[in-house]
N, C-alpha and C. Protein backbone atom coordinates (compact mmCIF):
# COMPACT_ATOMS: atom_id res chain seq x y z
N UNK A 1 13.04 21.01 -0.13
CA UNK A 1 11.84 20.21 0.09
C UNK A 1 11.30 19.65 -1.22
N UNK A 2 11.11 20.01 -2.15
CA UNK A 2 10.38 19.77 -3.45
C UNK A 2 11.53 18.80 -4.27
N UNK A 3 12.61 19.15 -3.68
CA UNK A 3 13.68 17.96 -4.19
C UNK A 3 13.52 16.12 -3.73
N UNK A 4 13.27 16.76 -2.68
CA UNK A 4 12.81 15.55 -1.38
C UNK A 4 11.58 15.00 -1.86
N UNK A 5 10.49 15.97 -2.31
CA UNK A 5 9.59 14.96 -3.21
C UNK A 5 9.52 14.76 -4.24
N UNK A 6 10.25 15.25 -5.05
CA UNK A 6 10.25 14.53 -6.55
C UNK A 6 11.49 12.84 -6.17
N UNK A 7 12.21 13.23 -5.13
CA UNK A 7 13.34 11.48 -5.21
C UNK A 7 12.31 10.62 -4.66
N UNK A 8 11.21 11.10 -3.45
CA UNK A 8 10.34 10.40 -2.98
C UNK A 8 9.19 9.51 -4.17
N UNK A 9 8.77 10.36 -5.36
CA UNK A 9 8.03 9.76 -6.44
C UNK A 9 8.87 9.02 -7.31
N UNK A 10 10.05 9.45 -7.37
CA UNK A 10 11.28 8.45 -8.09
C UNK A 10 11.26 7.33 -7.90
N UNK A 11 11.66 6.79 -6.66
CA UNK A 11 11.95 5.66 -5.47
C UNK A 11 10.41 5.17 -5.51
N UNK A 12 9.26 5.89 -5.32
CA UNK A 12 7.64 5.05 -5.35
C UNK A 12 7.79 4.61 -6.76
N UNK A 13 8.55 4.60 -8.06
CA UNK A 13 8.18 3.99 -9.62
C UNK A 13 8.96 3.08 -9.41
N UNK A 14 10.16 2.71 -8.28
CA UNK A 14 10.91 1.54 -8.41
C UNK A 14 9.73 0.22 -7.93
N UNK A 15 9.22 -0.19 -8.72
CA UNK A 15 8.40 -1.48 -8.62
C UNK A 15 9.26 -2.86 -8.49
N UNK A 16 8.87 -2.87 -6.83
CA UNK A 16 9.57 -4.29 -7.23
C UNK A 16 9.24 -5.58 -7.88
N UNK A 17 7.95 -5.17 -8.13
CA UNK A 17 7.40 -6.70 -8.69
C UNK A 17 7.43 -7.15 -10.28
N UNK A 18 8.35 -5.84 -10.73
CA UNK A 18 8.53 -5.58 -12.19
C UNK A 18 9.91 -6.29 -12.06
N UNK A 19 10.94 -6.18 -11.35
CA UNK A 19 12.10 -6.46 -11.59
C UNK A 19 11.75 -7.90 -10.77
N UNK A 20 10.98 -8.85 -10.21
CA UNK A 20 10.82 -9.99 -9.69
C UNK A 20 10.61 -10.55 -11.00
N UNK A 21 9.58 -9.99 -11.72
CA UNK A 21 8.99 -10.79 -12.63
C UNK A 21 10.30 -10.77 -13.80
N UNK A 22 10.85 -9.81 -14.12
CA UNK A 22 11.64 -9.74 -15.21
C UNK A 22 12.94 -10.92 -14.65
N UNK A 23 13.29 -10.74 -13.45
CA UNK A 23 14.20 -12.17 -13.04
C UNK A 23 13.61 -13.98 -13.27
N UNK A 24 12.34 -13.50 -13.30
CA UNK A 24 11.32 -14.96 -13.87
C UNK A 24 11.02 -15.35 -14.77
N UNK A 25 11.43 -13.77 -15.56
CA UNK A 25 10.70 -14.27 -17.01
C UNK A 25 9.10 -14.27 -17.24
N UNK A 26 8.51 -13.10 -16.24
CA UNK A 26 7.38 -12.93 -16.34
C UNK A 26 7.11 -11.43 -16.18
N UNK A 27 5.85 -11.32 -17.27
CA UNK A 27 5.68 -10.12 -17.13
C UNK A 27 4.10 -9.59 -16.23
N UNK A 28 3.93 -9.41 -14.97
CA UNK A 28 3.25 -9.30 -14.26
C UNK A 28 2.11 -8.76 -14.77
N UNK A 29 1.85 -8.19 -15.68
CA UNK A 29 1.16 -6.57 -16.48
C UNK A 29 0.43 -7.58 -16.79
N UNK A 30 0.40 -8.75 -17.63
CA UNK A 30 -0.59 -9.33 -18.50
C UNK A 30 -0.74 -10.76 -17.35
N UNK A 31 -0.29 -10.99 -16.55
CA UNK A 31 -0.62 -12.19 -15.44
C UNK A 31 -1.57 -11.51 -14.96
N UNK A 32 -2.79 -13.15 -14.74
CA UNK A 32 -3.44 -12.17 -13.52
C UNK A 32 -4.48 -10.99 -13.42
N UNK A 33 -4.12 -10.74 -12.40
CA UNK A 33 -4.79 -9.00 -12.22
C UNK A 33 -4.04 -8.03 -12.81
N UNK A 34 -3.15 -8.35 -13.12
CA UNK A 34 -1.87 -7.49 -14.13
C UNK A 34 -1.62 -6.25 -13.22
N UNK A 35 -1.50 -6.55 -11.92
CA UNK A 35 -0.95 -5.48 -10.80
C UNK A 35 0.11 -6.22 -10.33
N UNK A 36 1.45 -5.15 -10.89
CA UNK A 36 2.20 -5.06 -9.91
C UNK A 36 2.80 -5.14 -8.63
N UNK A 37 2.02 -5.86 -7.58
CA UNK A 37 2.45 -6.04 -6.24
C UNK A 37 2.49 -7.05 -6.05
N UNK A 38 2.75 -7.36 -4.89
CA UNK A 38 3.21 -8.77 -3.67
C UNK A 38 2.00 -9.34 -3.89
N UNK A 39 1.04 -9.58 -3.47
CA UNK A 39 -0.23 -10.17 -3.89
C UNK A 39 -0.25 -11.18 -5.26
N UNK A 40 0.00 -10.26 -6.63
CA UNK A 40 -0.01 -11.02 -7.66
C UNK A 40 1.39 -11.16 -8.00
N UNK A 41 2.38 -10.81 -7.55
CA UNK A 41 3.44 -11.73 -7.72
C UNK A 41 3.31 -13.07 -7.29
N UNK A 42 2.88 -13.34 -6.00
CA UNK A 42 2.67 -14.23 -5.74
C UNK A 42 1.93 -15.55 -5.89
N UNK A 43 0.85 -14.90 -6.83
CA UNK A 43 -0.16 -15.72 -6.83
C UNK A 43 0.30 -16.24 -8.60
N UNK A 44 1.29 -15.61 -9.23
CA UNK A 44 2.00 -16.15 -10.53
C UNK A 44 3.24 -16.72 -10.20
N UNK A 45 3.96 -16.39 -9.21
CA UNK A 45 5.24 -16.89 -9.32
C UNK A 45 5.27 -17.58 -8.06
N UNK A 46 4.93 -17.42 -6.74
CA UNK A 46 5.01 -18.29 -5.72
C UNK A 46 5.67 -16.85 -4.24
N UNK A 47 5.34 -18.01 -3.39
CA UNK A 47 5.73 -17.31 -2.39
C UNK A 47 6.84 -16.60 -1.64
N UNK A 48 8.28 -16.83 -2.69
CA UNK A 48 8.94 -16.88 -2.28
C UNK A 48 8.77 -14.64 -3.00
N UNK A 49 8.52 -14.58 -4.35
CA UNK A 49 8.20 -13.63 -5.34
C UNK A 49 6.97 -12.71 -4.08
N UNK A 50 6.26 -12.76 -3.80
CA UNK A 50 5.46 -12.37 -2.53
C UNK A 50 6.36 -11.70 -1.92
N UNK A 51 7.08 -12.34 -1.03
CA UNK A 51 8.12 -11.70 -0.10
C UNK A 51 8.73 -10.83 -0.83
N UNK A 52 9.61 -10.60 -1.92
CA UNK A 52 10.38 -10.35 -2.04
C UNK A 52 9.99 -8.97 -2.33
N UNK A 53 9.03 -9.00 -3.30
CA UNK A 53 7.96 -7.62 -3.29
C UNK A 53 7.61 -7.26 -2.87
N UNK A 54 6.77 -7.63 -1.48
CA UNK A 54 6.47 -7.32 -0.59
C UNK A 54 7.35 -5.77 0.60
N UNK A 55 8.83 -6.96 1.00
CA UNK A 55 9.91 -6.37 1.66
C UNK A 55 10.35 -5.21 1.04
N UNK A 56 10.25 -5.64 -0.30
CA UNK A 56 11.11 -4.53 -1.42
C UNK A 56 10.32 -3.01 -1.48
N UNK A 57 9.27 -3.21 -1.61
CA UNK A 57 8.11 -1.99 -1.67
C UNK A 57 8.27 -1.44 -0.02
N UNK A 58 8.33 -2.35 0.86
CA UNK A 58 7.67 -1.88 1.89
C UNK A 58 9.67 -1.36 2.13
N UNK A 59 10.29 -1.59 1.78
CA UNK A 59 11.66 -0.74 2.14
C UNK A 59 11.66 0.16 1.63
N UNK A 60 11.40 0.77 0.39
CA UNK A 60 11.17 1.98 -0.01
C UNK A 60 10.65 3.29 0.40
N UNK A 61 9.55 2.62 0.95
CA UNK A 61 8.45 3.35 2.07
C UNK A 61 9.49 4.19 3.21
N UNK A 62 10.08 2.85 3.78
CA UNK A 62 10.86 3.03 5.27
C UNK A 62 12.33 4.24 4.64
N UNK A 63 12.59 3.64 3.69
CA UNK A 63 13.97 4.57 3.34
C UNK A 63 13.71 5.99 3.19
N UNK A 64 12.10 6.22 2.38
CA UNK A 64 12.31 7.88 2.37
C UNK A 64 11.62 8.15 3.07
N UNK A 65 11.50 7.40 4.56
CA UNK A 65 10.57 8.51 5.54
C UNK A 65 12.32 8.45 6.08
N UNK A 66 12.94 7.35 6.24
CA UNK A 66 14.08 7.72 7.24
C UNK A 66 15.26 8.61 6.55
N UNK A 67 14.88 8.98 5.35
CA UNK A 67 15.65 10.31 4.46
C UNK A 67 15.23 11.63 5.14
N UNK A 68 13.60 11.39 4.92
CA UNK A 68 13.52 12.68 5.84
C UNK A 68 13.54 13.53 7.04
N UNK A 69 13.62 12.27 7.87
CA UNK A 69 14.11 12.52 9.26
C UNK A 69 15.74 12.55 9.24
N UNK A 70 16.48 12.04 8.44
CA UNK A 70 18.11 12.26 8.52
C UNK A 70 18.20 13.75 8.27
N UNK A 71 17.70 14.39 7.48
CA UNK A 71 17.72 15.60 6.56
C UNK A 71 17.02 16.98 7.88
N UNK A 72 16.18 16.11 8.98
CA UNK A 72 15.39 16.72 9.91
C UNK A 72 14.43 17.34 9.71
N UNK A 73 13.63 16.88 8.19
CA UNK A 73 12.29 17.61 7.52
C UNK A 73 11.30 18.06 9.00
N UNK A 74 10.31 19.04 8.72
CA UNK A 74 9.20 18.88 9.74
C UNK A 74 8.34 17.87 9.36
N UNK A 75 7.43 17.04 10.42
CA UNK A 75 6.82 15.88 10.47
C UNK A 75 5.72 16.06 8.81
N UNK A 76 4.89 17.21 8.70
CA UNK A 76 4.26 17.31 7.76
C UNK A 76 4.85 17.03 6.44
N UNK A 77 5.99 17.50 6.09
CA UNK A 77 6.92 17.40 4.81
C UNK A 77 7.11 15.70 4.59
N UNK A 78 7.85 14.92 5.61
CA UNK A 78 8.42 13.88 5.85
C UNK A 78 7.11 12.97 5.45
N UNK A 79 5.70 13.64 5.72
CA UNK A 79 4.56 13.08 5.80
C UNK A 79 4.10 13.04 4.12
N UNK A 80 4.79 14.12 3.31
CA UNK A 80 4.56 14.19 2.52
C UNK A 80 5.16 13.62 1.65
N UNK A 81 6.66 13.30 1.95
CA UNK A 81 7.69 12.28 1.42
C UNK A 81 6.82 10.96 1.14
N UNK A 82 6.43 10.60 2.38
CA UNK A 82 5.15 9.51 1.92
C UNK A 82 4.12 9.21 1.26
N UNK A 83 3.33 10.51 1.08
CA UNK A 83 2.56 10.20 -0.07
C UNK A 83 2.74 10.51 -1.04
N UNK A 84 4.01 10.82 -1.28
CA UNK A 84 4.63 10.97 -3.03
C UNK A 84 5.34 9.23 -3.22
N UNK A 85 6.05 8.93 -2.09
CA UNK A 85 6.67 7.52 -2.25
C UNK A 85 5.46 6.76 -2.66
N UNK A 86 4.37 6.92 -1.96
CA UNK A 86 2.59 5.92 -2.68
C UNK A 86 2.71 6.51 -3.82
N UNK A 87 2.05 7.46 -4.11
CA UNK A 87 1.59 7.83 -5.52
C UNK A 87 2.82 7.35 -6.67
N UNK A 88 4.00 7.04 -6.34
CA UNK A 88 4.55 6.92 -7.26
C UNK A 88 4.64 5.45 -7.06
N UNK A 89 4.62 4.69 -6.68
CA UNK A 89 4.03 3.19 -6.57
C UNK A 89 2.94 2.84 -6.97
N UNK A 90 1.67 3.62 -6.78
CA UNK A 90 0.61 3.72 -7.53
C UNK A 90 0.21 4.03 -8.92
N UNK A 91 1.41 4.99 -8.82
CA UNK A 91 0.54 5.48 -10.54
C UNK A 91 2.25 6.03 -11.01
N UNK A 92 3.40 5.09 -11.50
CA UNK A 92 4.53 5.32 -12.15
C UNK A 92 4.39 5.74 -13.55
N UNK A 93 5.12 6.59 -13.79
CA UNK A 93 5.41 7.73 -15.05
C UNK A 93 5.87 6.61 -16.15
N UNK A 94 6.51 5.88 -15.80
CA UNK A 94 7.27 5.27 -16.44
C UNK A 94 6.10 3.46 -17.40
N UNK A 95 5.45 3.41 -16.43
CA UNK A 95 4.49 2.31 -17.05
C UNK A 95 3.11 3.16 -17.38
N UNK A 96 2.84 3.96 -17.30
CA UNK A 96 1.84 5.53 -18.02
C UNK A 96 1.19 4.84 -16.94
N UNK A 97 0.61 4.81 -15.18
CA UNK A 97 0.30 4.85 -14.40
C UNK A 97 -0.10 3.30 -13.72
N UNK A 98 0.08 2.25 -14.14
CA UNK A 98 -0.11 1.60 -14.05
C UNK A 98 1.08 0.51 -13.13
N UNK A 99 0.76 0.81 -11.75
CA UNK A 99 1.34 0.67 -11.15
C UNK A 99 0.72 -1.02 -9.92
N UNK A 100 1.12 -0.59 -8.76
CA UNK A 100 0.61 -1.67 -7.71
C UNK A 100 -0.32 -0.72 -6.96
N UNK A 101 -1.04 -1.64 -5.49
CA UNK A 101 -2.07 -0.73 -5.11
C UNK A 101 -1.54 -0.41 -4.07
N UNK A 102 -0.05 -0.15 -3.44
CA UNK A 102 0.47 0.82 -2.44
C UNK A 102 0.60 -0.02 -1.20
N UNK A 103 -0.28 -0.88 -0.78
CA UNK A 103 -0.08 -1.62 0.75
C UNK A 103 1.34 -1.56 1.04
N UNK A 104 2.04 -2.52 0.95
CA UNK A 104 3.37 -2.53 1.17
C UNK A 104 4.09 -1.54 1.79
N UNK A 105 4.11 -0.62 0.40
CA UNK A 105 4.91 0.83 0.70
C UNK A 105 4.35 1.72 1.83
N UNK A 106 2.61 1.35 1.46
CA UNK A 106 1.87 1.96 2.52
C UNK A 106 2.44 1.93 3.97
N UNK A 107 2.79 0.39 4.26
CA UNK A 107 2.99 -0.44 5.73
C UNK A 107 4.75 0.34 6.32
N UNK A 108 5.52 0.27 5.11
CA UNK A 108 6.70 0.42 5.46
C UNK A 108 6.93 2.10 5.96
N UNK A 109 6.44 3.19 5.29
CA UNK A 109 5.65 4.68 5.38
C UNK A 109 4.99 4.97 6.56
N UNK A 110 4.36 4.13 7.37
CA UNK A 110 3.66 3.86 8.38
C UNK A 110 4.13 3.67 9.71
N UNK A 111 4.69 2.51 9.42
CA UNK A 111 6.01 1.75 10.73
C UNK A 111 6.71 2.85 10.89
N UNK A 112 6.84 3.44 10.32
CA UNK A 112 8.48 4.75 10.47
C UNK A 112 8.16 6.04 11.27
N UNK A 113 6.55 6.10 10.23
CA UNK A 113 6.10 7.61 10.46
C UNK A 113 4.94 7.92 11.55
N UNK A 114 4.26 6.87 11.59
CA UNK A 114 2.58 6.78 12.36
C UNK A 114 2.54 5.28 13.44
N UNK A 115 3.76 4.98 14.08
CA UNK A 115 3.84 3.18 14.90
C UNK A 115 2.34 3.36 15.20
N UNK A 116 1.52 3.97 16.11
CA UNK A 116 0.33 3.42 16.71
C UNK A 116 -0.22 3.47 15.80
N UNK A 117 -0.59 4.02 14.74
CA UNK A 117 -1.86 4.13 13.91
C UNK A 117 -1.78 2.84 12.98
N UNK A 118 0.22 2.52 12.78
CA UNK A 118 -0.14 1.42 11.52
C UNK A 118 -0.52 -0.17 12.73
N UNK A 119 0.10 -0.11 13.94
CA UNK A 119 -0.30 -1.11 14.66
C UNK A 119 -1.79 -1.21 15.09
N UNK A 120 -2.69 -0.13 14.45
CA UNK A 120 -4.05 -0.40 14.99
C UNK A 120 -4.22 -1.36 13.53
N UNK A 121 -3.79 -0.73 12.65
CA UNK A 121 -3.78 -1.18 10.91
C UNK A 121 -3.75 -2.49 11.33
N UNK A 122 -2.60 -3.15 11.43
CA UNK A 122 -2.18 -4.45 11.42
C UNK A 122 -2.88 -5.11 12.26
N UNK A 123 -3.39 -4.94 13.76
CA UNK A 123 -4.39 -5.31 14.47
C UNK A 123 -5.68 -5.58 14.05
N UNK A 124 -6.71 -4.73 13.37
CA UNK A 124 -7.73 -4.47 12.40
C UNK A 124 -7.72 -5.66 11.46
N UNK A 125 -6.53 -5.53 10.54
CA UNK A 125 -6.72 -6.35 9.49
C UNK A 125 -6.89 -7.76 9.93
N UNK A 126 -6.01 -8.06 11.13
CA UNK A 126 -5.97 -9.89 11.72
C UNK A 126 -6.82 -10.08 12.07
N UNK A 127 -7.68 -9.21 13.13
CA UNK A 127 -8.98 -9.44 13.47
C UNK A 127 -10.13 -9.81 12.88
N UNK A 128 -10.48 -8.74 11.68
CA UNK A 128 -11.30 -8.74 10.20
C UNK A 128 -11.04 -9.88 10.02
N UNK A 129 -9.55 -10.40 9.69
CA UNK A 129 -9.45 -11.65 8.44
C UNK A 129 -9.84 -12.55 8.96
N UNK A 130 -9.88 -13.25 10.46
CA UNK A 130 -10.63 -14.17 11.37
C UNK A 130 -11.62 -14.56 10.92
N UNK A 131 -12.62 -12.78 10.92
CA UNK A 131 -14.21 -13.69 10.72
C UNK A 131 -14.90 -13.37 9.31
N UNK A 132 -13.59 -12.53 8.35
CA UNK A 132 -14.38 -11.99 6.93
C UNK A 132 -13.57 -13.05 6.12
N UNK A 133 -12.48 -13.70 6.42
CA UNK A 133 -11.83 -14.79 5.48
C UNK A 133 -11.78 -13.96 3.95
N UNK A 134 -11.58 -12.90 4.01
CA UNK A 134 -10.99 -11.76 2.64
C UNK A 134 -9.95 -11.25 3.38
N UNK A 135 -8.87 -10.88 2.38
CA UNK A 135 -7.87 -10.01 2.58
C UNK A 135 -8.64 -8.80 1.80
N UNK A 136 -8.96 -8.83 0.98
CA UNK A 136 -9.06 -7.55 0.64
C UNK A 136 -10.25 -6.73 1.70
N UNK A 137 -11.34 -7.15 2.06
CA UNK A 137 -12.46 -6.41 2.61
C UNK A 137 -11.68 -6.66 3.95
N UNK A 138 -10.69 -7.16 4.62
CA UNK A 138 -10.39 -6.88 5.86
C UNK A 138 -9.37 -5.34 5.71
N UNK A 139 -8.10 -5.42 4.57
CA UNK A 139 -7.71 -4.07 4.38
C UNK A 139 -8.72 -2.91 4.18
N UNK A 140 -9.35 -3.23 3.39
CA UNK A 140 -10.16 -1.79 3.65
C UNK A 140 -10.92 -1.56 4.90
N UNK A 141 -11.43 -2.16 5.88
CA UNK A 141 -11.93 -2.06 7.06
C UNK A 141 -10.72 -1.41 7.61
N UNK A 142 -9.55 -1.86 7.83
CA UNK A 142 -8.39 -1.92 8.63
C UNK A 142 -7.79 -0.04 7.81
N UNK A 143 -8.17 0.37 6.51
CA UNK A 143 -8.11 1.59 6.53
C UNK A 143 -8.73 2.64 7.00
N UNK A 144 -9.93 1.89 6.92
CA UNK A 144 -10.95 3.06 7.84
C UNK A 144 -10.32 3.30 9.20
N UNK A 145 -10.18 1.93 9.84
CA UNK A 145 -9.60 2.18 11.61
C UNK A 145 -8.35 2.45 11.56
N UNK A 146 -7.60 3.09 10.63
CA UNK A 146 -6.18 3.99 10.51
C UNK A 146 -6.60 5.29 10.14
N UNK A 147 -7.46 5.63 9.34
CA UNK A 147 -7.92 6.61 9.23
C UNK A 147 -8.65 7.57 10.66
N UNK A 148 -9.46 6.71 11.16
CA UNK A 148 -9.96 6.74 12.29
C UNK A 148 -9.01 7.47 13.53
N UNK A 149 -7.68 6.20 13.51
CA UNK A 149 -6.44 6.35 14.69
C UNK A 149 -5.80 7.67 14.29
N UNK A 150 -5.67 8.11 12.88
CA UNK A 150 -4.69 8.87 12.88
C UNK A 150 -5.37 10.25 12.92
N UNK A 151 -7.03 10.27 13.16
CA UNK A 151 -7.27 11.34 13.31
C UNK A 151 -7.62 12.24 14.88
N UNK A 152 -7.45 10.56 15.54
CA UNK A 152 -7.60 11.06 17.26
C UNK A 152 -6.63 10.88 17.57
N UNK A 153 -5.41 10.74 17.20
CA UNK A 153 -3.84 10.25 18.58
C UNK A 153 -2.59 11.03 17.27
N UNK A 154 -3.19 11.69 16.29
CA UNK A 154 -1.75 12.69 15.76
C UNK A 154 -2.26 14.05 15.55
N UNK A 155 -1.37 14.93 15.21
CA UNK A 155 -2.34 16.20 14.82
C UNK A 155 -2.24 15.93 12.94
N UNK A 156 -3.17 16.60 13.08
CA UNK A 156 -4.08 16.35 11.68
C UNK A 156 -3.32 17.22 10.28
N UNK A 157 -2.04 18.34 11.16
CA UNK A 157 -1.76 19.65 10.17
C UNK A 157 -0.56 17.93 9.57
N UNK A 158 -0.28 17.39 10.34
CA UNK A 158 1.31 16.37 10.22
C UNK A 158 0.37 15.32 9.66
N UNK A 159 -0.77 14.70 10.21
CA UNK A 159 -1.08 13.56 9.37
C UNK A 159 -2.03 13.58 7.83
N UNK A 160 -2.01 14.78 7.47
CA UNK A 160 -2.93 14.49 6.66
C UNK A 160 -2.65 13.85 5.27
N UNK A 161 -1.31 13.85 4.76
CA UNK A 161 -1.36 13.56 3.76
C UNK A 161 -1.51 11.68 3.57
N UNK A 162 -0.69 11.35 4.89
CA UNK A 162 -1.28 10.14 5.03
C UNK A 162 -2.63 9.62 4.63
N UNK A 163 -3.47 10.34 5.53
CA UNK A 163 -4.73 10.40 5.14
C UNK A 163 -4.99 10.18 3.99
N UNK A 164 -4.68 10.63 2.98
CA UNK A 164 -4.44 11.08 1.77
C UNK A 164 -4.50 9.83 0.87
N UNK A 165 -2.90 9.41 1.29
CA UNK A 165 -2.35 8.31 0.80
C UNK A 165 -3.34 7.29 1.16
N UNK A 166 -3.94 7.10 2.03
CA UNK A 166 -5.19 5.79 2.37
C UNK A 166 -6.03 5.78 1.61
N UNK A 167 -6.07 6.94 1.35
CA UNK A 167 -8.19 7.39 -0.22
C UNK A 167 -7.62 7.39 -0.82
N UNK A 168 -6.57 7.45 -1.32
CA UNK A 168 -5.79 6.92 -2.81
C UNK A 168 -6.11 5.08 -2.77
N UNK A 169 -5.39 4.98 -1.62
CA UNK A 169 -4.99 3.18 -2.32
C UNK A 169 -6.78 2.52 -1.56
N UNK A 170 -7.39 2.87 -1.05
CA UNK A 170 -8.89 2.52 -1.07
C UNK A 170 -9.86 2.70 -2.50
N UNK A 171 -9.31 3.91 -3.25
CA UNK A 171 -9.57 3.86 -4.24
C UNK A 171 -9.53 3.05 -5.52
N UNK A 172 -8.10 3.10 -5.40
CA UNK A 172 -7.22 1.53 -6.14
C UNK A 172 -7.76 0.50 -5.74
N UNK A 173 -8.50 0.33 -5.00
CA UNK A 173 -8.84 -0.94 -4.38
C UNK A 173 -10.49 -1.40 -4.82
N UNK A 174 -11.41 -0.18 -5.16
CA UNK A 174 -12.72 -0.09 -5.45
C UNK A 174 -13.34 -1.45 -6.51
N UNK A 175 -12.60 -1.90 -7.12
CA UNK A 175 -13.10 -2.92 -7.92
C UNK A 175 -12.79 -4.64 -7.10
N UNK A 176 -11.69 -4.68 -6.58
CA UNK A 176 -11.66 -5.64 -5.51
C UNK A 176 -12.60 -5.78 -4.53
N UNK A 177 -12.70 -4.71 -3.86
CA UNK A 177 -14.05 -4.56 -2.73
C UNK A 177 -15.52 -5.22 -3.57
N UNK A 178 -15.12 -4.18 -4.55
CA UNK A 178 -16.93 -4.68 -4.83
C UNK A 178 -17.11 -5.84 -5.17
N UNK A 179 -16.05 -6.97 -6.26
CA UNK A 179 -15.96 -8.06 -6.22
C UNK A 179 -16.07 -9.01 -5.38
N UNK A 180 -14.91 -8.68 -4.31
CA UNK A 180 -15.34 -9.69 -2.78
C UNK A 180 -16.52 -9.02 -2.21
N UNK A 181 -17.36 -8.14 -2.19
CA UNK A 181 -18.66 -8.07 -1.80
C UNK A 181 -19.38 -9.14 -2.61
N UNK A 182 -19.29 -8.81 -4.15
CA UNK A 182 -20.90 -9.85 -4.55
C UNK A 182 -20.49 -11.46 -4.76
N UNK A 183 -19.25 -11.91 -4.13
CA UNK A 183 -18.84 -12.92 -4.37
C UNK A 183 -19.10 -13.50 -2.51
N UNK A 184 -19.42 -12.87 -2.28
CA UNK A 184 -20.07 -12.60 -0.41
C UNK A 184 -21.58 -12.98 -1.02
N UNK A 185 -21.55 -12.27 -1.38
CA UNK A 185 -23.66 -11.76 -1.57
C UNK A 185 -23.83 -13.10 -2.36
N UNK A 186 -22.97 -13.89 -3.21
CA UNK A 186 -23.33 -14.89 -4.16
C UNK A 186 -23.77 -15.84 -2.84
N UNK A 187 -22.61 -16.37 -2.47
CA UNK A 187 -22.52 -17.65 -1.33
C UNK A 187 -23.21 -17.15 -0.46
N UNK A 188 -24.01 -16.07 0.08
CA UNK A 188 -24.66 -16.31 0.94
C UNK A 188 -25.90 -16.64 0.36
N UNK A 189 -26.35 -15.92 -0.66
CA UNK A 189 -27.61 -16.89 -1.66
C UNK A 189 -27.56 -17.96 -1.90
N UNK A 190 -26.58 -18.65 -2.14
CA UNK A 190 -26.48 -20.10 -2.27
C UNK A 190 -27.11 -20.84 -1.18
N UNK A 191 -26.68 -20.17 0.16
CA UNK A 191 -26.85 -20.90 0.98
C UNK A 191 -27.83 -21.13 1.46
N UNK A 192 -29.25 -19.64 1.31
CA UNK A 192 -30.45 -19.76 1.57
C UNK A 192 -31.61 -20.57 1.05
């Protein structure tokens, strides 16, 4: 088991948006928001760099939950495979923690391990983005109502580290939120 999560934090430092950018000739760290993910790949290199990071992170996710079901971990362990695959996407050894903020890997970790809870996720977020026109303040809404799902429709001994993994990357996320809040709070003063 402890083997299973140290390859799981291994596989979370493979950043794909490090090896996108290094195929571009860019170094993501100083672009930007200087985060590592699909988001600001994209928004430096284009959409095609998006995807690719995107898929790439979010396969990582999917590969070591479906390691640990090949291997026949119990659901809690396998659960835990996952939030070592985040944390090591989040906070890699190798760039002294400075990593991406987990969505991706999050989504792919999810699909494998939790289908209803990440389809309330993905439901949540489309809905939010309709009438909040933020991605970011619709993901964090859309974590709460995963947080929410996964505490009435799984048992809690198997989901928690998930759990886990969500107050991690909500955390990572704390300076975005508050930004698209007062950038909310600006334009609506404007408007009064």
């Amino acid at each position: 088991m402890a083997l299973y999560l140290v390859v799981a934090y291994l596989a979370g430092t493979l950043l794909t948006a490090w090896w996108v950018g290094k195929y571009y000739n860019k170094d993501l760290r100083v672009e930007r928001s200087g985060n590592l993910g699909a988001r600001n790949a994209g928004a430096v290199i284009g959409l095609p760099a998006f995807f690719l990071t995107f898929f790439g992170d979010a396969i990582k996710g999917i590969a070591i939950i479906g390691l640990g079901y090949y291997f026949s971990f119990p659901t809690v362990v396998i659960a835990l495979g996952g939030l070592f695959v985040i944390l090591g996407h989040l906070y890699p050894f190798w760039l002294k923690g400075r990593g991406g903020k987990g969505i991706a890997t999050f989504i792919g970790v999810g699909l494998v391990l939790f289908l209803p809870s990440s389809l309330i996720f993905g439901a949540t977020f489309g809905l939010f983005f309709l009438f909040l026109r933020s991605a970011t303040l619709s993901v964090a809404v859309a974590y709460v109502f995963y947080l929410i799902s996964l505490w009435f429709t799984t048992s809690q001994f198997e989901s928690w580290p998930m759990m886990i993994a969500a107050l991690f990357i909500l955390y990572r996320h704390r300076f975005d939120i508050r930004e698209s809040l007062d950038e909310r709070n600006k334009k609506k003063l404007s408007l009064e």
